[in-house]
PDB file of N, CA and C in Angstrom:
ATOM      1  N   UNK A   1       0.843  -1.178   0.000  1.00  0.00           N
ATOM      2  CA  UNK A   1       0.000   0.000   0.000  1.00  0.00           C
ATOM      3  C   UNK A   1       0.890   1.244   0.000  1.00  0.00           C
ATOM      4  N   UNK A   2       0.090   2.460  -0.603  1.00  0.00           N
ATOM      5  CA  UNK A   2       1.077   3.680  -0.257  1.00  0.00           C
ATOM      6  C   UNK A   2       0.106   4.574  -0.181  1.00  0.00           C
ATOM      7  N   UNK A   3       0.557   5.667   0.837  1.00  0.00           N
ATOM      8  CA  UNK A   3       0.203   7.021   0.945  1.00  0.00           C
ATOM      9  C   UNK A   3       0.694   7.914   0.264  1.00  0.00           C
ATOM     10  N   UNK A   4      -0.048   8.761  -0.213  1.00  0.00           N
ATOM     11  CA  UNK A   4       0.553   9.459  -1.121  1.00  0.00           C
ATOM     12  C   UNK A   4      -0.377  10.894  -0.545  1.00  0.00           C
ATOM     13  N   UNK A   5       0.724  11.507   0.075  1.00  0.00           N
ATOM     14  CA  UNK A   5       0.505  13.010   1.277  1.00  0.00           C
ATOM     15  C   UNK A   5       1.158  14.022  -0.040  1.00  0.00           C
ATOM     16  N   UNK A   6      -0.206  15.146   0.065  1.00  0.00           N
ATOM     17  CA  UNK A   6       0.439  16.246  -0.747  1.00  0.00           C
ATOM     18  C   UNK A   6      -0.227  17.469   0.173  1.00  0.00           C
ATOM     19  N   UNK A   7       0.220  18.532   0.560  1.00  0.00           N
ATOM     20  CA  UNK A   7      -0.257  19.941   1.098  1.00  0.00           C
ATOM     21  C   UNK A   7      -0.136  20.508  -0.035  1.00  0.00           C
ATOM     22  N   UNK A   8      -0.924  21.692   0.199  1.00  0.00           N
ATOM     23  CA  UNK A   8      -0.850  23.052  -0.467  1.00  0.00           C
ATOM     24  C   UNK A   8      -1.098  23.947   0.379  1.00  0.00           C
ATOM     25  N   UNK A   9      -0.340  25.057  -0.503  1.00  0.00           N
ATOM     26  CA  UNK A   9      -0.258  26.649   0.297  1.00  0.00           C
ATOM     27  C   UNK A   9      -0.977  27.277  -0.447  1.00  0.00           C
ATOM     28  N   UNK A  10      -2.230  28.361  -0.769  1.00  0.00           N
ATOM     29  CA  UNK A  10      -2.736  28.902  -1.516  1.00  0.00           C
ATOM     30  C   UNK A  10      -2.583  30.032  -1.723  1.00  0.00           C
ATOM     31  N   UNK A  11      -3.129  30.555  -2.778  1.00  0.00           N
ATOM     32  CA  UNK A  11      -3.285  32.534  -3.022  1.00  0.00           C
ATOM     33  C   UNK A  11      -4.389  33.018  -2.845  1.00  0.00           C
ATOM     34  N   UNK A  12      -4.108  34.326  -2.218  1.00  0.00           N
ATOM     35  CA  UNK A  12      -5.655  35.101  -1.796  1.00  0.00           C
ATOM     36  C   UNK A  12      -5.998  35.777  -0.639  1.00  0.00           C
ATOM     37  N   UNK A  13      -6.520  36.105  -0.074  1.00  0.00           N
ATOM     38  CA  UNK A  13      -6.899  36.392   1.122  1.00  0.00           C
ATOM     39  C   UNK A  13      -7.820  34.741   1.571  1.00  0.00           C
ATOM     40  N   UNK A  14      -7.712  35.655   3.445  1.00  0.00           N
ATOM     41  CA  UNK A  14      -8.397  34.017   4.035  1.00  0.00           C
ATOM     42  C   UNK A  14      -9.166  33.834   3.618  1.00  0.00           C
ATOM     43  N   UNK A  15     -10.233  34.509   3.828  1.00  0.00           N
ATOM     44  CA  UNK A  15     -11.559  33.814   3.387  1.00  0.00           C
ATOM     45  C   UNK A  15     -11.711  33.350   1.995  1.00  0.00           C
ATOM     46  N   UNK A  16     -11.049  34.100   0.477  1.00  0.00           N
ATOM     47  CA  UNK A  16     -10.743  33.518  -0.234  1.00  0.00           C
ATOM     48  C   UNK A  16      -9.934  32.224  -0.761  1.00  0.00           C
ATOM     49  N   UNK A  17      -9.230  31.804   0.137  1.00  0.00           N
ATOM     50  CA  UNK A  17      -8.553  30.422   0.055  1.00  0.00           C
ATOM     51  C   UNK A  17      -9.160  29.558   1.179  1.00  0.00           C
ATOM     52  N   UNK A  18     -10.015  29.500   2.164  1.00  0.00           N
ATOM     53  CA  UNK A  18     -11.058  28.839   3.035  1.00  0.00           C
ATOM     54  C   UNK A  18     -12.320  28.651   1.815  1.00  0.00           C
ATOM     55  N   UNK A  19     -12.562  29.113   1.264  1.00  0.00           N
ATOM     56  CA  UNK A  19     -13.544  29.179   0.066  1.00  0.00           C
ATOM     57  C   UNK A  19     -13.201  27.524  -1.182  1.00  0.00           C
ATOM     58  N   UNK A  20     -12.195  28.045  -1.438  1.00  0.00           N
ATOM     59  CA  UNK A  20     -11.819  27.415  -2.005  1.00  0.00           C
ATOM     60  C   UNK A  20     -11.171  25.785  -1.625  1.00  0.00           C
ATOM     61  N   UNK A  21      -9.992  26.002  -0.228  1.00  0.00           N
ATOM     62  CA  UNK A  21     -10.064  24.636  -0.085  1.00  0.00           C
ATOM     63  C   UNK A  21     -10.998  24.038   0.277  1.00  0.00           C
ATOM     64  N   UNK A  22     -12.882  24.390   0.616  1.00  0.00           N
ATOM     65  CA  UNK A  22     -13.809  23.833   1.056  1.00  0.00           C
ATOM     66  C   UNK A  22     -14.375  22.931  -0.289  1.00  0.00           C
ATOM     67  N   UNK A  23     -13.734  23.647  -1.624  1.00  0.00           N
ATOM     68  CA  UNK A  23     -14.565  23.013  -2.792  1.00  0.00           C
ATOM     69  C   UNK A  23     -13.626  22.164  -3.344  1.00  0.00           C
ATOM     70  N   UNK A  24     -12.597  22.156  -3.026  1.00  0.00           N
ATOM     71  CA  UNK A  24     -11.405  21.402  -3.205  1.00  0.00           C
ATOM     72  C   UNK A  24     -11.191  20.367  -2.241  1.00  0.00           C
ATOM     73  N   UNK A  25     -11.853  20.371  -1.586  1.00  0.00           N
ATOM     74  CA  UNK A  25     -12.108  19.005  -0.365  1.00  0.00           C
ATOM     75  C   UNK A  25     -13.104  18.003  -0.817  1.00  0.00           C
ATOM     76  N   UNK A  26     -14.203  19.023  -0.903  1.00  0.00           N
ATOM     77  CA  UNK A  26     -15.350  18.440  -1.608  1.00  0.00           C
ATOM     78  C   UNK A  26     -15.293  17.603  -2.653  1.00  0.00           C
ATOM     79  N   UNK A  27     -14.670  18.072  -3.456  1.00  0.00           N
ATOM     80  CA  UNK A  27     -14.097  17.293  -4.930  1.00  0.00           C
ATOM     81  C   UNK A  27     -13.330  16.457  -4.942  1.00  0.00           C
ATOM     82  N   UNK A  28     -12.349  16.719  -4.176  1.00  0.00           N
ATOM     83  CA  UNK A  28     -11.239  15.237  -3.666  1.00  0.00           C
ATOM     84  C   UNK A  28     -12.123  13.996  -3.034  1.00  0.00           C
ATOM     85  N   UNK A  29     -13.138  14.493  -2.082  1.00  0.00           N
ATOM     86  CA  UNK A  29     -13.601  13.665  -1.469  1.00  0.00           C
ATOM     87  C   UNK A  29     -14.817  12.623  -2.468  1.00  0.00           C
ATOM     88  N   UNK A  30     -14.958  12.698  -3.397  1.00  0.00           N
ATOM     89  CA  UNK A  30     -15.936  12.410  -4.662  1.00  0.00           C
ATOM     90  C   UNK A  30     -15.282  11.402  -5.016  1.00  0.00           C
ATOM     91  N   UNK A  31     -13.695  11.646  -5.004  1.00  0.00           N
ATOM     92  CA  UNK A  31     -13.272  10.657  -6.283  1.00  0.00           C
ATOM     93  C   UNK A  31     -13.081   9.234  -5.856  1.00  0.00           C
ATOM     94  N   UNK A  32     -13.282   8.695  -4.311  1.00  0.00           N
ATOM     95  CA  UNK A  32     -13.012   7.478  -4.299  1.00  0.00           C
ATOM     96  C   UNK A  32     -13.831   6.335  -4.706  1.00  0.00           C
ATOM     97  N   UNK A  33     -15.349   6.531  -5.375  1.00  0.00           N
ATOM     98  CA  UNK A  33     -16.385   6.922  -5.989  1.00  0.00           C
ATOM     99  C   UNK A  33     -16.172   6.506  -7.052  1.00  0.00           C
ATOM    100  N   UNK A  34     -14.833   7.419  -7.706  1.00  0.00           N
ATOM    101  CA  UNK A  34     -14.956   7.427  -9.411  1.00  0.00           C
ATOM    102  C   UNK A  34     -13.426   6.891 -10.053  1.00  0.00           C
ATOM    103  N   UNK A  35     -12.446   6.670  -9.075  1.00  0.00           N
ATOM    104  CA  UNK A  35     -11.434   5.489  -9.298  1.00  0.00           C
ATOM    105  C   UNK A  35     -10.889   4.745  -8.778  1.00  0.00           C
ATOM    106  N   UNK A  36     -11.021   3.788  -9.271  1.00  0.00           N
ATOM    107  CA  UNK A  36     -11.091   2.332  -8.981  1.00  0.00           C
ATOM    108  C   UNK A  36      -9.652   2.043  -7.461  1.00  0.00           C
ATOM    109  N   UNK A  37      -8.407   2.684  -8.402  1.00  0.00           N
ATOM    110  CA  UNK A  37      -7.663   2.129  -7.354  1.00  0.00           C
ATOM    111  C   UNK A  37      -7.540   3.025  -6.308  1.00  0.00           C
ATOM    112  N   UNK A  38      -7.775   4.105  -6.182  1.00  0.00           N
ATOM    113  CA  UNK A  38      -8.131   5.221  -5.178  1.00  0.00           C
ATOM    114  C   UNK A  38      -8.775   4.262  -3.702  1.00  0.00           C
ATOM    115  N   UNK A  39      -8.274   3.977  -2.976  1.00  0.00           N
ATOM    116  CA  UNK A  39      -8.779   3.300  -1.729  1.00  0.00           C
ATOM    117  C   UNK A  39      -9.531   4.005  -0.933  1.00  0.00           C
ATOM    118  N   UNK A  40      -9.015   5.149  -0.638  1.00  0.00           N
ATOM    119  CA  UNK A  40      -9.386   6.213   0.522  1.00  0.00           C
ATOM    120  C   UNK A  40      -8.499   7.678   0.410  1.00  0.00           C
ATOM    121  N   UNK A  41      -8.966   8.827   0.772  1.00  0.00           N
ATOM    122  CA  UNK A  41      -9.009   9.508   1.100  1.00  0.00           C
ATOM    123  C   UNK A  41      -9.190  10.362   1.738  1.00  0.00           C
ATOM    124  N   UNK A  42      -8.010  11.666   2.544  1.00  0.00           N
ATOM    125  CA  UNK A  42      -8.362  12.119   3.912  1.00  0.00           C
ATOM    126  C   UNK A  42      -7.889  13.112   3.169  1.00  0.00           C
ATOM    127  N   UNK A  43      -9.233  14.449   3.339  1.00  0.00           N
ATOM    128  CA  UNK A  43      -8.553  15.963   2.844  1.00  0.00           C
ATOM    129  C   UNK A  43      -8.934  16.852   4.366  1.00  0.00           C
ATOM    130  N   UNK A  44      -7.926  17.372   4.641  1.00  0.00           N
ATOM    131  CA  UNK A  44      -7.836  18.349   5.831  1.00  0.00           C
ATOM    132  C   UNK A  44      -7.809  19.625   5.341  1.00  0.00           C
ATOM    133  N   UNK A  45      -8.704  20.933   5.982  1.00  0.00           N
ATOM    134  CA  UNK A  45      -8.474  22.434   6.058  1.00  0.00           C
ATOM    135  C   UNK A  45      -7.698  22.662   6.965  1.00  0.00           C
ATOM    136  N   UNK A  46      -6.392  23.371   7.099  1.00  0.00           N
ATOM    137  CA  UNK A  46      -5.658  23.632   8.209  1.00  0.00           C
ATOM    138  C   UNK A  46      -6.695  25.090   8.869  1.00  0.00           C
ATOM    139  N   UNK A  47      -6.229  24.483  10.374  1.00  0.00           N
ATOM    140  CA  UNK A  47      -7.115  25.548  10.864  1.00  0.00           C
ATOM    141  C   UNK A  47      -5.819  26.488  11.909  1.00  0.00           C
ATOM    142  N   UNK A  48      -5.013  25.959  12.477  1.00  0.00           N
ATOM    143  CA  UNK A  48      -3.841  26.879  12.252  1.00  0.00           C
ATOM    144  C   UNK A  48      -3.625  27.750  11.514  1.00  0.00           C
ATOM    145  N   UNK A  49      -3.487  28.952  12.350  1.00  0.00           N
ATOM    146  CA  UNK A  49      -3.185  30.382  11.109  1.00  0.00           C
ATOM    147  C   UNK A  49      -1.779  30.456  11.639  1.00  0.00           C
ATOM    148  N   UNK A  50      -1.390  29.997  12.575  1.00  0.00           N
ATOM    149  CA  UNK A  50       0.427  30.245  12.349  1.00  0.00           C
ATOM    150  C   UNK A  50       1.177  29.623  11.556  1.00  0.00           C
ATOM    151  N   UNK A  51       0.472  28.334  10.558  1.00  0.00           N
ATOM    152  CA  UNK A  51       1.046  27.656   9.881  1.00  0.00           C
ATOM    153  C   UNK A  51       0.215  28.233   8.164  1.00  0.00           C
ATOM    154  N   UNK A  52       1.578  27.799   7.425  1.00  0.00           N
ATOM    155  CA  UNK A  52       1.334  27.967   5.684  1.00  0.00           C
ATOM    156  C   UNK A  52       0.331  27.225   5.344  1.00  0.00           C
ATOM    157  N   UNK A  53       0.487  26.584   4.746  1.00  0.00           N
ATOM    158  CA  UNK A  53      -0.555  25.216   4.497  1.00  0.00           C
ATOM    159  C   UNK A  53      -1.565  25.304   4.486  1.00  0.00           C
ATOM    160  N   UNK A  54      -2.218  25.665   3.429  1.00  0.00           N
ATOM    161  CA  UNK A  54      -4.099  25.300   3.775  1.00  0.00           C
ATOM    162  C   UNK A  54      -4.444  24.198   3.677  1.00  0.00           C
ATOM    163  N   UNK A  55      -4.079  23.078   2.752  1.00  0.00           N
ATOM    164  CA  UNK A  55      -5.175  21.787   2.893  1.00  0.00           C
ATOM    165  C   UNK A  55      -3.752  20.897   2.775  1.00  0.00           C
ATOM    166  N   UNK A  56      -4.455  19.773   3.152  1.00  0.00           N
ATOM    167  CA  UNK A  56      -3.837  18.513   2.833  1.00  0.00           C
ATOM    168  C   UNK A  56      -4.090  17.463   2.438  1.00  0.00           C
ATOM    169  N   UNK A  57      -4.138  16.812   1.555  1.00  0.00           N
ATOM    170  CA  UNK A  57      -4.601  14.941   1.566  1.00  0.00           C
ATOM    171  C   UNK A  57      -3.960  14.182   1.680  1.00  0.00           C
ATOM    172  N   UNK A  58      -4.791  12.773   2.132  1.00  0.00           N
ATOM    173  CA  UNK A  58      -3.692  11.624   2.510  1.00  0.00           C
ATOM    174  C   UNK A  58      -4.350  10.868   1.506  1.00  0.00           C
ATOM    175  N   UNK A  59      -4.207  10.086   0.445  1.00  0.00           N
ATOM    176  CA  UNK A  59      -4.506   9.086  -0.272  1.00  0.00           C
ATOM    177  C   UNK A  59      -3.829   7.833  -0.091  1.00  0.00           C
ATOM    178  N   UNK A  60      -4.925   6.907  -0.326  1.00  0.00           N
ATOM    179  CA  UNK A  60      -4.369   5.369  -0.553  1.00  0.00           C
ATOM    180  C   UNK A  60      -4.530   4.715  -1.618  1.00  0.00           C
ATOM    181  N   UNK A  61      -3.075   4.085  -2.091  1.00  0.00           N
ATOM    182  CA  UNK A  61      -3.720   2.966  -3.274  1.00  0.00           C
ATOM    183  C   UNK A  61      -2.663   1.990  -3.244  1.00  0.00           C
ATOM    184  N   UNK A  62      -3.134   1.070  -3.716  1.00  0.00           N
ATOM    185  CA  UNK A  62      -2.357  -0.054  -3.423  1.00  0.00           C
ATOM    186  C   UNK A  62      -0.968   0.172  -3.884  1.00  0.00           C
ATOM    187  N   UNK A  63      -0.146   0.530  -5.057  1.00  0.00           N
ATOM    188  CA  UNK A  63       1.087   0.615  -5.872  1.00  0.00           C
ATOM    189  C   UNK A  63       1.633   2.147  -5.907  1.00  0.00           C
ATOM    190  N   UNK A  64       2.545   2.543  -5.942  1.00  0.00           N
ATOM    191  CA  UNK A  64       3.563   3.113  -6.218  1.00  0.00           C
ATOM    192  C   UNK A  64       3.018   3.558  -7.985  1.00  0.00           C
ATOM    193  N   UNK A  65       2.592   2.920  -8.859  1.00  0.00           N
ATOM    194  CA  UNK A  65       2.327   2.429  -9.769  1.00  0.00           C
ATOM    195  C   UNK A  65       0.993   3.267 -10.169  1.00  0.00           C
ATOM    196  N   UNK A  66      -0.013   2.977  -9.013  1.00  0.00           N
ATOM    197  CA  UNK A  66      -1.343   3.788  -8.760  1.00  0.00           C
ATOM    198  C   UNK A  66      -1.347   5.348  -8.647  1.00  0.00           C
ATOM    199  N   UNK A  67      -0.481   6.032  -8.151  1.00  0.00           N
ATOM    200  CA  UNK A  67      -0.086   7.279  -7.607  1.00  0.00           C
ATOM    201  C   UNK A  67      -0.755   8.004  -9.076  1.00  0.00           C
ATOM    202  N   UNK A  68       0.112   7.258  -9.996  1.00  0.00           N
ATOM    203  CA  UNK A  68       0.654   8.253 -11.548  1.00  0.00           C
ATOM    204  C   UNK A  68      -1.516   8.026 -12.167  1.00  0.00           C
ATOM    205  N   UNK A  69      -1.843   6.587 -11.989  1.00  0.00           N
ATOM    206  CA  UNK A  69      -2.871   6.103 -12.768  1.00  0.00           C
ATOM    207  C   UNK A  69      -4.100   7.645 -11.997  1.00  0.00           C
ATOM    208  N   UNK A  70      -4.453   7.036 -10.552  1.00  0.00           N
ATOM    209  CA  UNK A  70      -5.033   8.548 -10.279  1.00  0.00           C
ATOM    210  C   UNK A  70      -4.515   9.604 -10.605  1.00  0.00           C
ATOM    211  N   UNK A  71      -3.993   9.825 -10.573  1.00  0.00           N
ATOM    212  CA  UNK A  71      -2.994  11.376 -11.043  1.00  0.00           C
ATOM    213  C   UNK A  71      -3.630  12.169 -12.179  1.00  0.00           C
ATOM    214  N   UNK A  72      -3.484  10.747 -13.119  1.00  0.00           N
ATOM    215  CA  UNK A  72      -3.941  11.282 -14.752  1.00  0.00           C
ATOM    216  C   UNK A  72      -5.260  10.995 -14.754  1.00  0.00           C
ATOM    217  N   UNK A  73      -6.158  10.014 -13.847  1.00  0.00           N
ATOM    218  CA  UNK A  73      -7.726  10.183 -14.048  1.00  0.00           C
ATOM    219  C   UNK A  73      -8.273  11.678 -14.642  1.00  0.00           C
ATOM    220  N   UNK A  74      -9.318  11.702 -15.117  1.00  0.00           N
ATOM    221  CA  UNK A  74     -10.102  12.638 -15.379  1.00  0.00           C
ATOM    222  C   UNK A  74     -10.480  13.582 -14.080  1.00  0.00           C
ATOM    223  N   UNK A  75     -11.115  12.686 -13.548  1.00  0.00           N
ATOM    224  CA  UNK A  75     -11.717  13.158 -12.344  1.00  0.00           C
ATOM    225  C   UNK A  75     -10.982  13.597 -11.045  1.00  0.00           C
ATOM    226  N   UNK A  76      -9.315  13.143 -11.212  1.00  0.00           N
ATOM    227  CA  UNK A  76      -8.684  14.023 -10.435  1.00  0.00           C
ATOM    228  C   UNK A  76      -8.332  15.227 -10.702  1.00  0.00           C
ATOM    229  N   UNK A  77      -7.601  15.117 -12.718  1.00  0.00           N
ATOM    230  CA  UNK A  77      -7.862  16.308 -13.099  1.00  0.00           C
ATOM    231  C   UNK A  77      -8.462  17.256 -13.210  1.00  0.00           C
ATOM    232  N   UNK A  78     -10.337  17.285 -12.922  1.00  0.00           N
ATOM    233  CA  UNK A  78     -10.775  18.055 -13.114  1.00  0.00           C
ATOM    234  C   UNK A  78     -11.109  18.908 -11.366  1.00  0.00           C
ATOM    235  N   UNK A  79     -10.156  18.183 -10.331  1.00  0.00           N
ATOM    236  CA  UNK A  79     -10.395  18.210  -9.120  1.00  0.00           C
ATOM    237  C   UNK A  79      -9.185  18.935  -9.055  1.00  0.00           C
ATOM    238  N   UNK A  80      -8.114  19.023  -9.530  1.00  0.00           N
ATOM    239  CA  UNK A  80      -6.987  19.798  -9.346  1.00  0.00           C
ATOM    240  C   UNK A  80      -6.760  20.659  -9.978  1.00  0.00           C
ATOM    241  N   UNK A  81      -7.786  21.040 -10.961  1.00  0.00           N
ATOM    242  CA  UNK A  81      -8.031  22.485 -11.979  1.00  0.00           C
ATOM    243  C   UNK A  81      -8.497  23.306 -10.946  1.00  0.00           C
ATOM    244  N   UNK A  82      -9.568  22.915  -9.930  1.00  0.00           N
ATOM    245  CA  UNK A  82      -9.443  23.897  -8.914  1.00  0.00           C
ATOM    246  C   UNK A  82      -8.436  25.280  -8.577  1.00  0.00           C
ATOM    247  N   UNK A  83      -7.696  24.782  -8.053  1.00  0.00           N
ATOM    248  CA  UNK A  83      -6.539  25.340  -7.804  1.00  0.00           C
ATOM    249  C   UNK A  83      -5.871  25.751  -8.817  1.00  0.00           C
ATOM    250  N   UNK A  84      -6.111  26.119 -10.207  1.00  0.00           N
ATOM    251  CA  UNK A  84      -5.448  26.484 -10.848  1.00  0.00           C
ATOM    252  C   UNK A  84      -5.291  28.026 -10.725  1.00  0.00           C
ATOM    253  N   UNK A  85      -4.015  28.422 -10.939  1.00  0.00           N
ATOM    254  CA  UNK A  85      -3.856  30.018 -10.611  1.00  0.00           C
ATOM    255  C   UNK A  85      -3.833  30.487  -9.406  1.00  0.00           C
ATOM    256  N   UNK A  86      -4.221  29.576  -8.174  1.00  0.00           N
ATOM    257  CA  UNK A  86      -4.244  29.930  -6.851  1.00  0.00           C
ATOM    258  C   UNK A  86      -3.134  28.966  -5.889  1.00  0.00           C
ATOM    259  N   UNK A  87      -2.569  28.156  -6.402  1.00  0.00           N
ATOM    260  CA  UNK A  87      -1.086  27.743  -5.936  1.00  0.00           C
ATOM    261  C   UNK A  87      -0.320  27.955  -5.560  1.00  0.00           C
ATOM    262  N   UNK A  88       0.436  28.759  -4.063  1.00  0.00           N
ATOM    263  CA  UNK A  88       1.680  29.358  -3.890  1.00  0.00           C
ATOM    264  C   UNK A  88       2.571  28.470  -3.954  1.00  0.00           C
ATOM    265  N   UNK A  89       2.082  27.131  -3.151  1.00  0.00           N
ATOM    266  CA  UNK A  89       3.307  26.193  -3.368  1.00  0.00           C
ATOM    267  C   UNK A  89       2.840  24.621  -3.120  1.00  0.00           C
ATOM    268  N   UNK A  90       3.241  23.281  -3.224  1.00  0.00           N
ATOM    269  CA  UNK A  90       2.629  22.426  -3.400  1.00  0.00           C
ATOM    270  C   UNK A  90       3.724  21.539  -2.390  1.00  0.00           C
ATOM    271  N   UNK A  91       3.667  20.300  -2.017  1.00  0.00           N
ATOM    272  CA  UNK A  91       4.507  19.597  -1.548  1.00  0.00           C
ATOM    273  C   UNK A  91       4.118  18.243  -1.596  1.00  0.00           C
ATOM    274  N   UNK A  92       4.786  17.107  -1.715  1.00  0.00           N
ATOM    275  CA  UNK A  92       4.064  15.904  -1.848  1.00  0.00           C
ATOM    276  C   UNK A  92       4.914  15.010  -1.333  1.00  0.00           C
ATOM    277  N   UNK A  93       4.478  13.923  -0.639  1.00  0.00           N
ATOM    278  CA  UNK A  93       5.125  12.554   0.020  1.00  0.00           C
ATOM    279  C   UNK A  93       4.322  11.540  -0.382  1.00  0.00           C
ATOM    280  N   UNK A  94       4.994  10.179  -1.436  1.00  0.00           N
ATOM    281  CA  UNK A  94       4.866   9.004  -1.434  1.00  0.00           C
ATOM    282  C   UNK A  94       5.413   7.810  -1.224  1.00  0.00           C
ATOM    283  N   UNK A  95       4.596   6.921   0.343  1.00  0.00           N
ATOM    284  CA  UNK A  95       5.574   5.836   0.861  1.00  0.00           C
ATOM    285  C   UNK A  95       4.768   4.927   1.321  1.00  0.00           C
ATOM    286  N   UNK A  96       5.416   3.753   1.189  1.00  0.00           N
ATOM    287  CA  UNK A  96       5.152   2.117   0.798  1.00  0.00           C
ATOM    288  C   UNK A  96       4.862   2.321   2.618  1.00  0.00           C
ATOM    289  N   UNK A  97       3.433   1.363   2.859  1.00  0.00           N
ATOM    290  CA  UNK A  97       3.388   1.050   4.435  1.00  0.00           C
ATOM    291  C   UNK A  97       3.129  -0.240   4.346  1.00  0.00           C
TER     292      UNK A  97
END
């Protein structure tokens, strides 16, 4: 199995990026639904304002292999257009448990 942990930092003012990672949660949270090897999913709003980071997910899928297959789904793509233009910075961790 692997987790595959990515944060983001967003652009905007608060309430404008609270806006947004709420629909960007929403949408992440859809897709386990709509691909197959997608196991689970955990999307967090950071609620810390001393920290960068607005959201986070934890995904599961079985392979190393899987990471890339969701990745390129449709339906993640059209879940990570979200955020398009509002990205300060991105970060990602994938590891075998």
């Amino acid at each position: 199995m692997v987790k595959h942990i990515v944060t983001f930092q967003l652009t905007g003012t608060t309430d404008e990026r609270l806006e947004l990672a709420k629909r960007f949660k929403a949408a992440l949270e859809a897709l386990p639904q709509q691909i197959d090897v997608l196991q689970s999913i955990e999307v967090g709003i950071n609620e810390n304002p001393a920290e960068q980071c607005d959201v986070v997910l934890i995904a599961i899928v079985p392979t190393l292999a899987d990471v890339e297959t969701y990745a390129k789904h449709p339906a993640h793509v059209a879940a990570a257009a979200l955020l398009a233009g509002h990205k300060a910075h991105r970060a990602c961790v994938d590891y075998t448990f």
